[in-house]
Protein backbone atom coordinates (compact mmCIF):
# COMPACT_ATOMS: atom_id res chain seq x y z
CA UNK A 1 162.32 -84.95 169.38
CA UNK A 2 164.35 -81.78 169.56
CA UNK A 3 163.02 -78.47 170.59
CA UNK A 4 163.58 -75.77 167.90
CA UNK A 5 163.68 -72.24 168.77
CA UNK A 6 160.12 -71.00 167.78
CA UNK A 7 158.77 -73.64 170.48
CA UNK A 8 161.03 -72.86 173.85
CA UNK A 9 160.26 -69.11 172.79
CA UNK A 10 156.43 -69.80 172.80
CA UNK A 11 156.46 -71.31 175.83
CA UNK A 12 158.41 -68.96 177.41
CA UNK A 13 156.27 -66.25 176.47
CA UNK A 14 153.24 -68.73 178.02
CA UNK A 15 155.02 -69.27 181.12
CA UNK A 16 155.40 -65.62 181.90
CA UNK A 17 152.10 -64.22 180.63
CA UNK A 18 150.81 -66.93 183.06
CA UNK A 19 153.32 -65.41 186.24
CA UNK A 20 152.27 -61.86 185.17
CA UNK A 21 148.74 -62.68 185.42
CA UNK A 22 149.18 -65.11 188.67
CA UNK A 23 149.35 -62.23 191.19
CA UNK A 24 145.91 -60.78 189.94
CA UNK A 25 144.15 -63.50 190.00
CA UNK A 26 145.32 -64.55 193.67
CA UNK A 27 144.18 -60.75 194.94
CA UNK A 28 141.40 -61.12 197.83
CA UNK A 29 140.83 -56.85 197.87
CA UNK A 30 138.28 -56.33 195.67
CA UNK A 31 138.66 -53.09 193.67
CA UNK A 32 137.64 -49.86 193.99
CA UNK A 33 134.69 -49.17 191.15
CA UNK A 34 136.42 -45.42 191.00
CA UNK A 35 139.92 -44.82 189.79
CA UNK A 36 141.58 -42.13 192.38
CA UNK A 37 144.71 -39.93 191.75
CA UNK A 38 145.62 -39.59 195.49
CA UNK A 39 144.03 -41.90 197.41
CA UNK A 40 143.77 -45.83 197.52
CA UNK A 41 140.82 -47.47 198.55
CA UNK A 42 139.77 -50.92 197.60
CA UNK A 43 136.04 -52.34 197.32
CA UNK A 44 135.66 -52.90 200.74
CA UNK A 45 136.41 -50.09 201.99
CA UNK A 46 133.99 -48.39 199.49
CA UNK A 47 131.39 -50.56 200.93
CA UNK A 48 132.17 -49.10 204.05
CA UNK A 49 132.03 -45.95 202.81
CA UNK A 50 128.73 -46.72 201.26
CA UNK A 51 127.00 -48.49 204.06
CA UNK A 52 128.36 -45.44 206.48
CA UNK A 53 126.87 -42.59 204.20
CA UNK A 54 123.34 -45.16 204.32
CA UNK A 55 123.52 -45.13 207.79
CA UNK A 56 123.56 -41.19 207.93
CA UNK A 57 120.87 -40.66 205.33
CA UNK A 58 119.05 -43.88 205.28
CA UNK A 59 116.12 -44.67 202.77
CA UNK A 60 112.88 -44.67 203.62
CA UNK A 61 110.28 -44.02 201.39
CA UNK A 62 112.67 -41.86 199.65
CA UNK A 63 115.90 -42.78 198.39
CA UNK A 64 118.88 -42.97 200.82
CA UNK A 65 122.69 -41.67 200.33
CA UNK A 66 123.70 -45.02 198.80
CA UNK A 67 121.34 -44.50 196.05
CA UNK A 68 122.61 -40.92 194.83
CA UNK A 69 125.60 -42.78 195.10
CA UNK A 70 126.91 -39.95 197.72
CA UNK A 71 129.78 -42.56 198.92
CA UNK A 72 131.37 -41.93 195.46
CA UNK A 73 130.87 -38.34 195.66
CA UNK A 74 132.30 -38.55 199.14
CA UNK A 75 135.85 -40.11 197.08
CA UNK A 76 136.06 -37.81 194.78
CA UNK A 77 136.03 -34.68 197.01
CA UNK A 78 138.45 -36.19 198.78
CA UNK A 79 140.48 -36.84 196.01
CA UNK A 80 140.46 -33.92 194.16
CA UNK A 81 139.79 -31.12 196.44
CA UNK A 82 141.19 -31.94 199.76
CA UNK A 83 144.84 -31.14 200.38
CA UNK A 84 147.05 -33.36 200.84
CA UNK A 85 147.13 -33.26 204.56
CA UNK A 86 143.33 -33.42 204.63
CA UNK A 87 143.59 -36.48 202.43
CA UNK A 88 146.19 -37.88 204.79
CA UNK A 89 144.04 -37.37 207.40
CA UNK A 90 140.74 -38.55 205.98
CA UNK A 91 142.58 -42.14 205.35
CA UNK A 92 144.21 -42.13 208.73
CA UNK A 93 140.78 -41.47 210.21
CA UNK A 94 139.44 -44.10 208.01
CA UNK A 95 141.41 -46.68 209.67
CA UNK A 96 140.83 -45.18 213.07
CA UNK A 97 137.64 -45.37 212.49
CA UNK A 98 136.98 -49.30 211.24
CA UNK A 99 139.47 -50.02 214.50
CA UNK A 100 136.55 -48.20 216.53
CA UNK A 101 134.31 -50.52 214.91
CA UNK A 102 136.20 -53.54 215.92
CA UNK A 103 136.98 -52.40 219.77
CA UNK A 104 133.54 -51.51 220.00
CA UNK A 105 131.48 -53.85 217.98
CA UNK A 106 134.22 -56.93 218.26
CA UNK A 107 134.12 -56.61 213.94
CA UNK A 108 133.96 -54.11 211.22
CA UNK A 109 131.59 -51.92 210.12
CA UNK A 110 130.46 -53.70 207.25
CA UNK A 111 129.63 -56.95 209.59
CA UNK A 112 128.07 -54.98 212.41
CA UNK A 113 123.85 -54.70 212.83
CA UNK A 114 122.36 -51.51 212.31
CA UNK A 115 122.03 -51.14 215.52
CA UNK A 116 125.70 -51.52 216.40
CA UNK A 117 126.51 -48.77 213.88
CA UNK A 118 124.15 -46.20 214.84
CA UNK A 119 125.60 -46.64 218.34
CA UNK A 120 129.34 -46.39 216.89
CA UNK A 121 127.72 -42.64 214.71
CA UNK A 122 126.69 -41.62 217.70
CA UNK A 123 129.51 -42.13 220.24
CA UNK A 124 131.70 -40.21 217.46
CA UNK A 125 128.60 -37.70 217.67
CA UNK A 126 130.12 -36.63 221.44
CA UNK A 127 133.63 -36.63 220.48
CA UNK A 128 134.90 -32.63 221.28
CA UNK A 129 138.84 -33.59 220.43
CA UNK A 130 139.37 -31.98 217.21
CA UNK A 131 142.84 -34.29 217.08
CA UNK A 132 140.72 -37.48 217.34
CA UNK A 133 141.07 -39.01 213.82
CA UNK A 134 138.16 -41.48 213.84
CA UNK A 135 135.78 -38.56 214.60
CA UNK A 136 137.36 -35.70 212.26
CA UNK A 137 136.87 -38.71 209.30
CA UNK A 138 132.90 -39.02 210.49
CA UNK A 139 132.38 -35.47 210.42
CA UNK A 140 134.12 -34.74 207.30
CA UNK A 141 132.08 -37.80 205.30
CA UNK A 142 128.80 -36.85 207.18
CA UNK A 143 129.24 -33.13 205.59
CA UNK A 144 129.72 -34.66 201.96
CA UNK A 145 127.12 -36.94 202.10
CA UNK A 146 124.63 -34.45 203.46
CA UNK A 147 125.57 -32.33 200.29
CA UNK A 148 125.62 -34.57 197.91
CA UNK A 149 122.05 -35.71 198.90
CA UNK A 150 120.73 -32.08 199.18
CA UNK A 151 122.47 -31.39 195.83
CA UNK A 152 121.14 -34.53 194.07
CA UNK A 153 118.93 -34.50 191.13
CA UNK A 154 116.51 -36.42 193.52
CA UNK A 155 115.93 -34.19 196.43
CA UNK A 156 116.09 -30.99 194.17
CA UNK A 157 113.01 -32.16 192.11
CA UNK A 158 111.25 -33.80 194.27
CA UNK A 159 111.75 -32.70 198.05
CA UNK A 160 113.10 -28.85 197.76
CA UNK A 161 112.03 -27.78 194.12
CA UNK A 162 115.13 -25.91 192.74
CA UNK A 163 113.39 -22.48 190.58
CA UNK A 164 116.39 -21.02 188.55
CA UNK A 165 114.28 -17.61 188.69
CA UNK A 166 112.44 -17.41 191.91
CA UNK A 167 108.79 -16.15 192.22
CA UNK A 168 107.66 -17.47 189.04
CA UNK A 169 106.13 -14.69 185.87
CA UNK A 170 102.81 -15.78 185.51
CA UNK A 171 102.03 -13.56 182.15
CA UNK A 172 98.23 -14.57 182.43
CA UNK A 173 97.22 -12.61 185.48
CA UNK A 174 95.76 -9.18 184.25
CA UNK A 175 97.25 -6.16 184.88
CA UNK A 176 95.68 -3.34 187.16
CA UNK A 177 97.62 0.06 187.52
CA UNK A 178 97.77 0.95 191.48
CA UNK A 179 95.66 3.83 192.09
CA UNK A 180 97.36 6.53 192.62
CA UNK A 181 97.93 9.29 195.41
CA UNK A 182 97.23 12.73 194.89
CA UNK A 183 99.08 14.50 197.69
């Protein structure tokens, strides 16, 4: 049976739809949930992200960093109001830091215990070398998370009650005229 044109031309167009969409579907980096102008992260390192802003503000009976979602906050400072540089060095001290994780810990940050990373937060807690990458990345996340908590809808209505107006007008309380001094 000969092959006409319309047929080779279908397949062809099968054939490489299928080797266009081969290399996605053989990716083992999850993506990021976030699309970023500057910076590339993948899913696991936003896991990391999000697991290291939960270890900073855990939650307790309250809700912790992860659930404000501060690790997404934490991107998108990064991304759109850090300089370039900064940026540069936020992902350099990204790297530095999960290869802390694994000299330390013998495995990443996502794999260690809790109480494996709260001793990895805390040796970076004692690092004084402003050049040290790892700890400049810490202290830099640890600052965003801390605001994007104490700027959350959570903690403002709940834990420190944001007033637009301080000292309330409470029009019900009668008014009394100060007595007055006759000098």
């Amino acid at each position: 049976m000969p092959l006409n044109r319309r047929t080779v031309l279908k397949q062809f167009l099968y054939m490489s739809a299928g080797m266009a969409l081969l290399p996605a579907c053989l990716q083992h980096h999850a993506k990021s949930s976030m699309l970023l102008k500057h910076i590339a992260i993948d899913g696991d390192q936003e896991k990391t992200l999000a697991e290291l802003s939960e270890t900073i503000i855990p939650a307790t009976t309250t809700p912790g960093a992860k659930d404000v979602s501060a690790h997404l906050f934490v991107l998108t400072m990064v991304d759109d109001c850090f300089t370039k540089a900064d940026r540069d060095r936020w992902q350099a001290g990204f790297a530095a830091f999960e290869k802390m994780s694994n000299d330390l810990n013998g495995k990443n940050y996502l794999s260690s215990t809790p109480q494996q990373r709260e001793a990895l937060l805390t040796k970076l807690e004692t690092v004084k070398d402003e050049k040290d990458d790892a700890a400049w990345f810490y202290q830099a996340t640890k600052r965003l998370t801390i605001r994007c908590y104490t700027s959350s809808k959570f903690y403002l209505t709940k834990v420190q009650v944001y007033e637009l107006v301080p000292s309330r007008y409470k029009g019900c309380v009668p008014y009394k005229p100060a007595a007055r001094k006759v000098a």
